[in-house]
Structure formats: structure tokens, C-alpha cells
Protein backbone atom coordinates (compact mmCIF):
# COMPACT_ATOMS: atom_id res chain seq x y z
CA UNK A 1 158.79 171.00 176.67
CA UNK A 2 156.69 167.79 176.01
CA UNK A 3 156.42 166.14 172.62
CA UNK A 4 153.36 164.00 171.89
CA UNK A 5 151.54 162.55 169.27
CA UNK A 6 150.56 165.97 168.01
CA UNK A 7 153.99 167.12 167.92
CA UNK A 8 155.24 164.03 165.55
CA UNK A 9 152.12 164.15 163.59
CA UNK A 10 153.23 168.08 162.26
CA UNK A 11 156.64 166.82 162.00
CA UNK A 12 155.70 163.81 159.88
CA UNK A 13 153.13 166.17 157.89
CA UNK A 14 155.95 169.01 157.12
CA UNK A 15 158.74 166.16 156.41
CA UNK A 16 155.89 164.79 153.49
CA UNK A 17 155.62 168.22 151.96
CA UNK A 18 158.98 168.78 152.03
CA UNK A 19 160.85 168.82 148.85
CA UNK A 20 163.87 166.99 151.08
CA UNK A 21 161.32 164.39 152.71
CA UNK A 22 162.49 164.93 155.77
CA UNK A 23 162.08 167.41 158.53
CA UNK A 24 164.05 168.25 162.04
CA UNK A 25 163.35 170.38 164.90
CA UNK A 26 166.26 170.72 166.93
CA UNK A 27 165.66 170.91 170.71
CA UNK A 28 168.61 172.55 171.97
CA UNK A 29 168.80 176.23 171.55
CA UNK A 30 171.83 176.65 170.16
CA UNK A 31 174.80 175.25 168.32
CA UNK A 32 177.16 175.88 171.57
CA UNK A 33 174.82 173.79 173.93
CA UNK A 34 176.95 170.90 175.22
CA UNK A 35 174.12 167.84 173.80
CA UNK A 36 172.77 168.39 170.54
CA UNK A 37 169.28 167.00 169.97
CA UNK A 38 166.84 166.92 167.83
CA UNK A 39 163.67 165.44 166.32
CA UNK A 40 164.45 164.14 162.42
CA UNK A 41 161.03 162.76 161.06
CA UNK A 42 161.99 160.97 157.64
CA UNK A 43 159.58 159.53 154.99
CA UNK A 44 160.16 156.66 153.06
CA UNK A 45 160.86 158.29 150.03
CA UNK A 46 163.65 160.56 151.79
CA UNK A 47 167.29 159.64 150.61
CA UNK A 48 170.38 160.93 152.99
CA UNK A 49 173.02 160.71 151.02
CA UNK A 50 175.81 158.20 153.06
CA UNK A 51 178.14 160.44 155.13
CA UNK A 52 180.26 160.12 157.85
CA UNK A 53 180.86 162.90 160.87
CA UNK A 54 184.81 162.57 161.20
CA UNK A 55 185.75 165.99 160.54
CA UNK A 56 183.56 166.90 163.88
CA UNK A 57 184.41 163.14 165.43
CA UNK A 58 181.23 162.83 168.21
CA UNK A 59 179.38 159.89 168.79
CA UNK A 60 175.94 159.54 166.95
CA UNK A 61 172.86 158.11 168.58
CA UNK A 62 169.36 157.45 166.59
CA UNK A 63 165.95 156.55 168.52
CA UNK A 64 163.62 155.41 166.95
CA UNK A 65 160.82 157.42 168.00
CA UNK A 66 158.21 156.04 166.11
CA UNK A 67 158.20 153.69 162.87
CA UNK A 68 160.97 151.27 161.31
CA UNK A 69 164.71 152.70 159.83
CA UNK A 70 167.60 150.90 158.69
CA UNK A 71 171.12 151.91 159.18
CA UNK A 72 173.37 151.29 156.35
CA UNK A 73 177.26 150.95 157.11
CA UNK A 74 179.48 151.26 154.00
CA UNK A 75 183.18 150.62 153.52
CA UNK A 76 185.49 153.22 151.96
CA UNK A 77 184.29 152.14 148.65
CA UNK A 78 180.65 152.32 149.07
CA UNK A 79 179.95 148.62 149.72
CA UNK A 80 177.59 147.71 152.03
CA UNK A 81 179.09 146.12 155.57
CA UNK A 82 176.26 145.82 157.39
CA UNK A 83 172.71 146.46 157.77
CA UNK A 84 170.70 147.26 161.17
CA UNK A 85 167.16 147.48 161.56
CA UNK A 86 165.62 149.53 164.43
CA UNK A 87 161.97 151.20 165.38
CA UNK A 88 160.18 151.71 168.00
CA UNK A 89 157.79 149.29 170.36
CA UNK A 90 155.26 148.49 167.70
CA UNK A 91 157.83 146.76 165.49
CA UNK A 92 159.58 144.91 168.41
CA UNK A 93 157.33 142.00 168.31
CA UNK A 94 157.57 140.86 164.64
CA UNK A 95 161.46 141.04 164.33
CA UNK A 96 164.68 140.82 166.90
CA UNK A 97 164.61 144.65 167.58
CA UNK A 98 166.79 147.07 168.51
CA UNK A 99 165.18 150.50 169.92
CA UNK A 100 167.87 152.88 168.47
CA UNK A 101 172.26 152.61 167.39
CA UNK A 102 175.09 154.13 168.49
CA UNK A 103 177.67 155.06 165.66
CA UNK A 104 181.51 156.09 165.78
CA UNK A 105 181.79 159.21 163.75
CA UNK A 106 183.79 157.60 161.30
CA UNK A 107 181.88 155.44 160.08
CA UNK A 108 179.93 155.74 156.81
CA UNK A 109 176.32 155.55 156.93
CA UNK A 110 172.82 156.50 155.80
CA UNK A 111 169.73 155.63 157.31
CA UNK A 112 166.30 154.90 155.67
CA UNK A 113 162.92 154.71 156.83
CA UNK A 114 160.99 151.64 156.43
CA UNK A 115 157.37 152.98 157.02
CA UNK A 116 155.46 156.31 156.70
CA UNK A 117 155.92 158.44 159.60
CA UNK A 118 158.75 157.68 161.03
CA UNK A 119 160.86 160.19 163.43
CA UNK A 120 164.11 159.74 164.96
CA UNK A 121 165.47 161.01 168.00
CA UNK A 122 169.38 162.19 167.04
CA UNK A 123 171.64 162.95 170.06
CA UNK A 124 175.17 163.99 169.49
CA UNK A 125 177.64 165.90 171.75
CA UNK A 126 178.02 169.76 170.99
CA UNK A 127 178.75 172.03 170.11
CA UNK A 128 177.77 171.56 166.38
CA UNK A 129 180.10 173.25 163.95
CA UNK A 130 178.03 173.16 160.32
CA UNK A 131 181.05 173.66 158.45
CA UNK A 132 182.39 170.53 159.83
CA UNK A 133 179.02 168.38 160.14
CA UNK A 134 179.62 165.94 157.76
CA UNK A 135 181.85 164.63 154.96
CA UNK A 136 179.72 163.34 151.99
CA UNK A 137 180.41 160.12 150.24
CA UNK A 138 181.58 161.16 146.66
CA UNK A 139 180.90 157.39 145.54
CA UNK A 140 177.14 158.01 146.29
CA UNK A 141 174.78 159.70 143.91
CA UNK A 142 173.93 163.10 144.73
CA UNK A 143 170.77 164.44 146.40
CA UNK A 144 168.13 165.41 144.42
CA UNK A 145 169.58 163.42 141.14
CA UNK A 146 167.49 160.42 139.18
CA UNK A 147 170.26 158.06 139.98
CA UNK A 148 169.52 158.97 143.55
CA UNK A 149 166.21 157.93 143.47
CA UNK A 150 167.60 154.68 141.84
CA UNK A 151 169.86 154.00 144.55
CA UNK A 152 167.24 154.73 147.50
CA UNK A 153 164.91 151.77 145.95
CA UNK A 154 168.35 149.69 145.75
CA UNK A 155 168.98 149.63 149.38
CA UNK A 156 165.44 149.92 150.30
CA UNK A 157 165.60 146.28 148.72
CA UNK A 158 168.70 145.23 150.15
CA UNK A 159 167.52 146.40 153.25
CA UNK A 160 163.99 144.22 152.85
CA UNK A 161 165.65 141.17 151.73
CA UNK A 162 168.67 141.54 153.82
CA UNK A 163 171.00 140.96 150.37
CA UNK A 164 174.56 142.13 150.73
């Protein structure tokens, strides 16, 4: 398989048109392979609600592929921890960069893209049970909802500013 700059363009596109804002194309071929992967290309007006992957506990690693993210870590309660911002080679010059993060699966998170286009590269260990893929945080707003929208812009600033 090869993935080029064709391939993440049509990912990008479909993730825009999506009513999600997002888009993946997994590259393993099934749930039962021993390394999940998968291309996740996430627009900036795409909100994952914060979860955390301990009912399946595996490791999580984002690339950044191409654009600018931001991991969000959250305590129990929903307050922001910490903040990490990571992309790929053409933001490493203007900030301190990190290429991608590694993340326990306990630990609360989200991630949000910084700039249009943007596509991770998600490796996890398998196999993937989606029954067991990921406990939602019920102090977060909901996907889909207005206060969702709300809360994207929220840490989008926080995020920007680097305001906890």
C-alpha cells in the first residue's frame, strides 16, 4: 500500500463533508490483526468528545501526519491537566514540536485539530473490541449538541492561548 498526497487529500475532502468532521480509513484488515492502524483526518471544526480506552487498556499513539492537533488531558472531573501540541514537519520550526504522543489508556483525552487538513496516524495494539473501545466522559457535552460546539471553541482557545 502507499499513501501520498492524493490519498490524504480524499481523506481530508470526505472528513469536510462529513456530518462528524472527521474521517478514518483503517489499514489493518481486520479487528483481530495484532496492530491496529489507521488514518483519522480531522477538521477543525470536528469535536471528539473526551474519552478514555480503559475498558480495552492498550497504549495509544497519534502521528501527526500532516497539520497541527492538540491533545487535551483531563482529570476525573473534566479539568484540564495538560495540553500538548503536535504536527507534522511544517509546524516544527515555529514552535518546540513534538511529531506525535503516546497515551496510557486511562487517561482522559480529546484531541483537536489546529489547521484544515489535518490527518493523524493512530496505532494501537489489537485486537479492537468496539464494544469496549472507549468509555465516554459523561461531564463532557455530547456530540452533535449546541453546547458541544460551545465547548470545542472553549478549548480551541485554551489550547491557542495555552490558559488552564
Amino acid at each position: 500500500m502507499q499513501f501520498g498526497t492524493r490519498y490524504l487529500d480524499r481523506l481530508s475532502l470526505e472528513a469536510d463533508k462529513s456530518s462528524r468532521k472527521r474521517q478514518h480509513r483503517n489499514i489493518h484488515s481486520s479487528y483481530q490483526d495484532p496492530c491496529q492502524r489507521l488514518f483519522n483526518a480531522i477538521a477543525v471544526d470536528s469535536y471528539i468528545l473526551p474519552h478514555r480506552h480503559a475498558l480495552d487498556p492498550k497504549t495509544e499513539t497519534l502521528i501527526a501526519v500532516r497539520g497541527l492537533f492538540a491533545l487535551i488531558l483531563f482529570d476525573e472531573t473534566g479539568v484540564i491537566v495538560d495540553t500538548i501540541k503536535f504536527g507534522s514537519e511544517k509546524y516544527a520550526s515555529t514552535e518546540d514540536l513534538a511529531s506525535g504522543v503516546e497515551l496510557p489508556s486511562g487517561s482522559w483525552h480529546t484531541v483537536v485539530a489546529l489547521v484544515p487538513g489535518s490527518v493523524l496516524f493512530e496505532v494501537k495494539a489489537g485486537p479492537f473490541n468496539p464494544d469496549q473501545a472507549k468509555e465516554v466522559a459523561l461531564w463532557a457535552p455530547q456530540e452533535g449538541s449546541e453546547e458541544a460546539a460551545l465547548y470545542l471553541k472553549n478549548l480551541q482557545v485554551i489550547v491557542q492561548e495555552d490558559k488552564r
